[in-house]
Protein backbone atom coordinates (compact mmCIF):
# COMPACT_ATOMS: atom_id res chain seq x y z
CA UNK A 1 36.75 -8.60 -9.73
CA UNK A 2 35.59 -12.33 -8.58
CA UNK A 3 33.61 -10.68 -6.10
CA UNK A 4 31.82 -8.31 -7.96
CA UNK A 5 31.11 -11.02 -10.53
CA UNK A 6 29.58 -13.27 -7.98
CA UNK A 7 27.59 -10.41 -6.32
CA UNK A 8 26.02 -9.37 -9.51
CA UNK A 9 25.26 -13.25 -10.16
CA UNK A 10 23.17 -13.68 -6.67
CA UNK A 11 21.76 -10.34 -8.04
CA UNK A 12 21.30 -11.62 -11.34
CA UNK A 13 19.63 -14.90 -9.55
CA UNK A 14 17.73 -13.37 -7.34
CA UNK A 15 15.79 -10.67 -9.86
CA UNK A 16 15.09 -13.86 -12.31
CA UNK A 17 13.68 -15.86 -9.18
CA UNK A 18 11.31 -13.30 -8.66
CA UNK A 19 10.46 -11.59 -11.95
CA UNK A 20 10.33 -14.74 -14.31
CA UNK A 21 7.78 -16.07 -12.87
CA UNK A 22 5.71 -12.91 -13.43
CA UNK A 23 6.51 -12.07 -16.74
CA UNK A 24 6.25 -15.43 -17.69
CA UNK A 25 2.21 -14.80 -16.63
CA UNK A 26 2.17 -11.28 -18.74
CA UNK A 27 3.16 -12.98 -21.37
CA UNK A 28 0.83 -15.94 -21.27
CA UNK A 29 -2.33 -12.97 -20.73
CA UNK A 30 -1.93 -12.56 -24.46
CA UNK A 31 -2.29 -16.18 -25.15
CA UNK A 32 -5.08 -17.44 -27.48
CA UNK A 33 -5.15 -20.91 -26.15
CA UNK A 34 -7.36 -21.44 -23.73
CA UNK A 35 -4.51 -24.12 -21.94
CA UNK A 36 -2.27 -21.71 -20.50
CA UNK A 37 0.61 -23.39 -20.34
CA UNK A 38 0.38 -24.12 -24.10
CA UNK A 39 0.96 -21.05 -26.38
CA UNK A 40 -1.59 -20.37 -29.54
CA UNK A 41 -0.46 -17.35 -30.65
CA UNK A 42 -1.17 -13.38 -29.47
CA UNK A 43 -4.33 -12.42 -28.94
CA UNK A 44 -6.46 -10.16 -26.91
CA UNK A 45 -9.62 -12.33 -26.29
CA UNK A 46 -9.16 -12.36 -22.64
CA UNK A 47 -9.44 -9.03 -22.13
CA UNK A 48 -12.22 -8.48 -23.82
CA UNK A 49 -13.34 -11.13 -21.93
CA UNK A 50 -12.62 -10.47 -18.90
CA UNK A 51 -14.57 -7.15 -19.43
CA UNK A 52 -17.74 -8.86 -19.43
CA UNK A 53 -17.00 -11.06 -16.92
CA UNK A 54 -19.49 -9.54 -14.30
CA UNK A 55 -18.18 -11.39 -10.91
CA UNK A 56 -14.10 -10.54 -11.86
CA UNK A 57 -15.79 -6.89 -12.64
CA UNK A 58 -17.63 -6.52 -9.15
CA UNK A 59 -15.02 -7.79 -7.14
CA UNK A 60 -12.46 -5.62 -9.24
CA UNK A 61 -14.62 -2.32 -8.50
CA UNK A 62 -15.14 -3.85 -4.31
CA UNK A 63 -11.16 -3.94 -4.10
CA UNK A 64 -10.66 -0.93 -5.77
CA UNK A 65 -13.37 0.88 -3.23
CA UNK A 66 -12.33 -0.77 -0.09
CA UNK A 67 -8.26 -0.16 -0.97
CA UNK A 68 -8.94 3.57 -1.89
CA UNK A 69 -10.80 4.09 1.25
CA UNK A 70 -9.16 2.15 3.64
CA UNK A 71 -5.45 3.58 2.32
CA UNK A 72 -7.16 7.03 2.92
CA UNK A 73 -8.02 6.12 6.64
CA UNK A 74 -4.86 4.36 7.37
CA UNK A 75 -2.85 7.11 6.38
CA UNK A 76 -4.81 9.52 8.81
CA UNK A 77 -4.60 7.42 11.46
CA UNK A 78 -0.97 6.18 10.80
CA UNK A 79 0.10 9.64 10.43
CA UNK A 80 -1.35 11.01 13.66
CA UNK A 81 -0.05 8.00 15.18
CA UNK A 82 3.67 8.85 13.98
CA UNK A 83 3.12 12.52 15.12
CA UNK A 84 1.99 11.09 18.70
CA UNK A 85 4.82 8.83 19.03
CA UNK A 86 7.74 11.76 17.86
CA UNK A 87 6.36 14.63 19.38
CA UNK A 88 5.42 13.44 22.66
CA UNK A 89 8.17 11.43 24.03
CA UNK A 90 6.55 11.07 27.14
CA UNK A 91 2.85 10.42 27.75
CA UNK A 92 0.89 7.61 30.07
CA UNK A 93 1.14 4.55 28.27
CA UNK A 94 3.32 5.82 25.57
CA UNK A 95 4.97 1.73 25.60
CA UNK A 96 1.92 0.49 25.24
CA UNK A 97 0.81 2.57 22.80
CA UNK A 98 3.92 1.90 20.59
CA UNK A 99 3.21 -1.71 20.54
CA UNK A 100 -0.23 -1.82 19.98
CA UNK A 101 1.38 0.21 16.57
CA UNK A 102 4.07 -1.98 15.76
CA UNK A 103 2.18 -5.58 16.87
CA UNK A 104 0.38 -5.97 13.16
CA UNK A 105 3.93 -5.72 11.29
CA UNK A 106 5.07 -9.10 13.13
CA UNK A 107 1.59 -10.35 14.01
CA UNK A 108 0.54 -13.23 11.59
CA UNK A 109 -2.71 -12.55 9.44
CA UNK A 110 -5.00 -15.42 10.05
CA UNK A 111 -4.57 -13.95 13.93
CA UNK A 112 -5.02 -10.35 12.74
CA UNK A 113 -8.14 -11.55 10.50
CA UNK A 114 -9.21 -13.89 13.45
CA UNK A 115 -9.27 -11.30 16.11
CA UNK A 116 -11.28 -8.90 13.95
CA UNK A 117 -14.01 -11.65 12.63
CA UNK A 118 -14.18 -12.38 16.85
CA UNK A 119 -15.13 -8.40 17.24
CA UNK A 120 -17.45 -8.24 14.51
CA UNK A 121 -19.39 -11.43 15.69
CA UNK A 122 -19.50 -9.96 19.20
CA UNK A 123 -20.37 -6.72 18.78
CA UNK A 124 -23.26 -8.11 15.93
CA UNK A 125 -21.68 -6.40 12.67
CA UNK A 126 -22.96 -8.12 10.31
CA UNK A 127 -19.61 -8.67 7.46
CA UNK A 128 -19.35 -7.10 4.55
CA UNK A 129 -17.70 -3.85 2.72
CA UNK A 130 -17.46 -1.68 5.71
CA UNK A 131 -15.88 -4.91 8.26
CA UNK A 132 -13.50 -5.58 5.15
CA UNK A 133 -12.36 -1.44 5.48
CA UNK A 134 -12.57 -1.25 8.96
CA UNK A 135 -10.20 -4.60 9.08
CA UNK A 136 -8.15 -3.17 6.55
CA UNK A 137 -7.25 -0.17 8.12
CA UNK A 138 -6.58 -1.82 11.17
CA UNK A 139 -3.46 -3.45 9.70
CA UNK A 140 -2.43 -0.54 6.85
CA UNK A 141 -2.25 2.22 9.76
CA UNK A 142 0.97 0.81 10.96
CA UNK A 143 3.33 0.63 7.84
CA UNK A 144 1.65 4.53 7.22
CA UNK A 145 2.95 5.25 10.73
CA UNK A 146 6.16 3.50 10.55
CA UNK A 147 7.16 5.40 7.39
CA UNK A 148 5.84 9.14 8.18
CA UNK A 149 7.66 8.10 11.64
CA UNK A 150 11.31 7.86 9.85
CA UNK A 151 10.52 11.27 8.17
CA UNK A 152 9.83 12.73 11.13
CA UNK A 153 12.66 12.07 12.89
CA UNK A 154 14.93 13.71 10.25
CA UNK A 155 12.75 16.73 10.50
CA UNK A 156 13.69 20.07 11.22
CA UNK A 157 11.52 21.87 13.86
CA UNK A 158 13.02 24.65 13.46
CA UNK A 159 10.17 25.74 10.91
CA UNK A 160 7.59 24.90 12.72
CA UNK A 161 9.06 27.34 15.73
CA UNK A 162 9.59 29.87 13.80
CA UNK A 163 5.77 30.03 12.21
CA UNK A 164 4.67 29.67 15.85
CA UNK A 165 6.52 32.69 16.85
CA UNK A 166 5.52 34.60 14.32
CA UNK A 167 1.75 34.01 15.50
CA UNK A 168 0.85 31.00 13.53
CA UNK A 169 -1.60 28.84 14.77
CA UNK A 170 -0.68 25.15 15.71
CA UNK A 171 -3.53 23.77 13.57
CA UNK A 172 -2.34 26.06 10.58
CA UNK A 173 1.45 25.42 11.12
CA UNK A 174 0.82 21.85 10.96
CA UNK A 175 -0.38 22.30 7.50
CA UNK A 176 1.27 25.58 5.98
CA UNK A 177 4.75 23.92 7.40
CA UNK A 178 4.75 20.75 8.42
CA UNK A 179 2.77 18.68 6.29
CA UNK A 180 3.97 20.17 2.72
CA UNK A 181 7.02 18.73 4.03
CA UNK A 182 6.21 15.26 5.44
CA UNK A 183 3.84 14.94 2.38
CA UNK A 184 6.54 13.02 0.38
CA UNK A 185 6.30 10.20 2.95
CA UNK A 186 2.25 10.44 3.65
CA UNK A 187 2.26 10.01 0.12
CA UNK A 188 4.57 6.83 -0.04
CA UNK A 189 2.68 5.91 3.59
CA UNK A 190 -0.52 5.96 1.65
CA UNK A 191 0.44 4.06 -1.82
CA UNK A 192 2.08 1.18 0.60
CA UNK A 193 -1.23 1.10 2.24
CA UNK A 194 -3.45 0.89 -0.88
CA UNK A 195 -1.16 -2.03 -1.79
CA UNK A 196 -1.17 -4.30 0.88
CA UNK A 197 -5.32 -3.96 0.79
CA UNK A 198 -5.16 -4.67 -2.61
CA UNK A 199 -3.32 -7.97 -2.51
CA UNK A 200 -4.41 -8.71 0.92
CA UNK A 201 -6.66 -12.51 0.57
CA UNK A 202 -6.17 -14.07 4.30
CA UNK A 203 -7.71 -10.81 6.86
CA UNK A 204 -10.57 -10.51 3.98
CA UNK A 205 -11.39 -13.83 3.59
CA UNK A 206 -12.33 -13.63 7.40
CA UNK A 207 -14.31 -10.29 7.67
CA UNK A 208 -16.04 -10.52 4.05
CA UNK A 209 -19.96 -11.33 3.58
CA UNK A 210 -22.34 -11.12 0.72
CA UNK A 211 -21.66 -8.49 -1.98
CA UNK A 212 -18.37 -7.86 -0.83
CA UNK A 213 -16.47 -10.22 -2.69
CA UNK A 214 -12.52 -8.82 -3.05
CA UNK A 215 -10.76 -9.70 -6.18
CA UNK A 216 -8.09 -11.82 -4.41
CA UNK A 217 -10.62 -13.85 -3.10
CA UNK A 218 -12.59 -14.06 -6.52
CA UNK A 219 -9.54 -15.22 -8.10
CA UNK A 220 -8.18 -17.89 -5.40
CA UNK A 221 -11.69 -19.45 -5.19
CA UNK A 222 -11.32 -19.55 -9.56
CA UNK A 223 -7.68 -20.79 -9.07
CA UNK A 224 -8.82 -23.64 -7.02
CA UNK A 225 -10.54 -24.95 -10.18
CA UNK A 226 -8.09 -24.16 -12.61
CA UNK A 227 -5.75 -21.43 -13.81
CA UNK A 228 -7.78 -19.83 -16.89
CA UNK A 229 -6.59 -16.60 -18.89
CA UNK A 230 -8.97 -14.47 -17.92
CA UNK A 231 -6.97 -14.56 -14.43
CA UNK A 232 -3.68 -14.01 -15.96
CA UNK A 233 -5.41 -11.09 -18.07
CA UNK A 234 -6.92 -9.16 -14.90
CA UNK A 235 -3.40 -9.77 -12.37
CA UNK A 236 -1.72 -8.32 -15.75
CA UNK A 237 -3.95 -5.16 -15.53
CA UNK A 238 -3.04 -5.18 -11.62
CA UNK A 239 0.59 -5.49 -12.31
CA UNK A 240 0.31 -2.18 -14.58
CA UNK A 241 -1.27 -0.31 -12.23
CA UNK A 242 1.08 -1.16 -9.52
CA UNK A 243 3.90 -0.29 -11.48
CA UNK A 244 2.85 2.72 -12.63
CA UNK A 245 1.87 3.56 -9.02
CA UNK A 246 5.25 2.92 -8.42
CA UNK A 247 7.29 5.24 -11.27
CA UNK A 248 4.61 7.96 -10.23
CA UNK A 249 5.55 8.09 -6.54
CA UNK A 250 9.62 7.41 -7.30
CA UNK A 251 9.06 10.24 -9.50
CA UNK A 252 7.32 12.95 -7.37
CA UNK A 253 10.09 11.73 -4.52
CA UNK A 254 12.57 12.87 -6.60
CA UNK A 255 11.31 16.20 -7.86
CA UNK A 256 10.11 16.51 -4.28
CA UNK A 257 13.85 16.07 -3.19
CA UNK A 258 15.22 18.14 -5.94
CA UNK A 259 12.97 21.49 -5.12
CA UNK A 260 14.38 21.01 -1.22
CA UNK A 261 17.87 21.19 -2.42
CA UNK A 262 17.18 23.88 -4.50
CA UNK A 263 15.14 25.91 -2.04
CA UNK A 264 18.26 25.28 0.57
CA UNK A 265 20.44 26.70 -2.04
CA UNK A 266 18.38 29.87 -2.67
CA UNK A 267 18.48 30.39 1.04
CA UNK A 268 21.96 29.94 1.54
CA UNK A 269 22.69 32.43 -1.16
CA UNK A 270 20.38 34.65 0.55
CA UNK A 271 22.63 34.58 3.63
CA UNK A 272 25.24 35.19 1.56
């Protein structure tokens, strides 16, 4: 009993250490005082604010366009990647390969961000949306490939042999079979990838130029001259549609997980 007590405490601790702290900035979005660490009552002035705000707006729409785009590429790559890496146990520079993968995961940012401003400059890119998407995807790809990776290893090939014996293609097997199945995890590959280039501030900050402003960036340079409610009002919005990114994806897991189960049942009672 004294155990479980203090374990849900730390728990208890732990979930107010992180949470407070952001509902504590919810709450203060709906502030009417412009001091935002005094309260003046609800209002909603800050959104509508924050609507006409036209540099929060641009970067807003520049995050959303490089996150959407860069997820999408990550996921290809990191996917392909995770196919190359359980498939093909043994290929010419299959070590190598691995830890060219796996490298971004510990690597710090500013060296990530560094290394990619040092390409750009030398192969005479000039910076802007497509070096912030290219960079981007550069350090999504492996979390995609780390997590369709772990599906893949509990996979069950049998499937896939028996559509190729029956005279299915590779290509077609791949996605009649294999993706369908994997597709829980390219989905969760994908959303994890959208994320990080949503909040990411340090690899942008290095590979950005004119017009391509991020939002992180928009607000840390506002931040620097004060906290106003506007900020609170838009990292309120992002909160949202993180966590309903979140419910949606825990969501289509579970029915995902639920139809397998039921599908294994209808086959064993088919054997039957």
């Amino acid at each position: 009993m004294k155990s479980s007590r203090f374990d849900a405490t730390v728990l208890t601790l732990c979930f107010a250490f992180l949470y407070i702290p952001i509902i504590i900035l919810v709450v203060y979005s709906f502030n009417a005082s412009k001091l935002v660490t005094v309260w003046g009552g609800f209002s909603l002035q800050w959104y509508r604010t924050m609507w006409s705000n036209e540099g929060l707006m641009d970067a807003a729409w520049v995050t959303a366009r490089v996150g959407v785009l860069s997820a999408t590429l990550g996921t290809v790559l990191g996917t392909l990647a995770a196919l190359s890496l359980v498939r093909f146990q043994k290929f010419p520079g299959r070590m190598l390969f691995s830890g060219m993968i796996y490298a971004p995961l510990v690597m710090p940012e500013v060296i990530t961000g560094l290394s990619m401003l040092l390409l750009f400059v030398a192969l005479n890119i000039d910076r802007g949306f497509w070096t912030v998407t290219i960079a981007h995807t550069t350090f999504t790809m492996c979390y995609v490939a780390i997590v369709v990776q772990s599906r893949l290893m509990t996979f069950d090939r049998s499937l896939e042999e028996a559509a190729l014996d029956l005279g299915c293609p590779p290509v077609r097997t791949f996605f009649k079979i294999t993706l369908p199945l994997i597709l829980p995890a390219v989905i969760a590959g994908w959303m994890l990838a959208f994320t990080l280039s949503l909040d990411d501030l340090v690899i942008a900050s290095f590979n950005t130029g004119p017009g391509a402003t991020t939002l992180p960036i928009k607000i840390y340079s506002q931040v620097r001259l004060g906290v106003t409610p506007e900020i609170n009002a838009i990292c309120t919005i992002l909160i949202g549609f993180v966590t309903i990114g979140v419910i949606l994806a825990s969501i289509s897991t579970k029915r995902t997980e639920l139809r397998r189960i039921r599908d294994e049942h209808v086959a064993l009672r088919g054997t039957t």
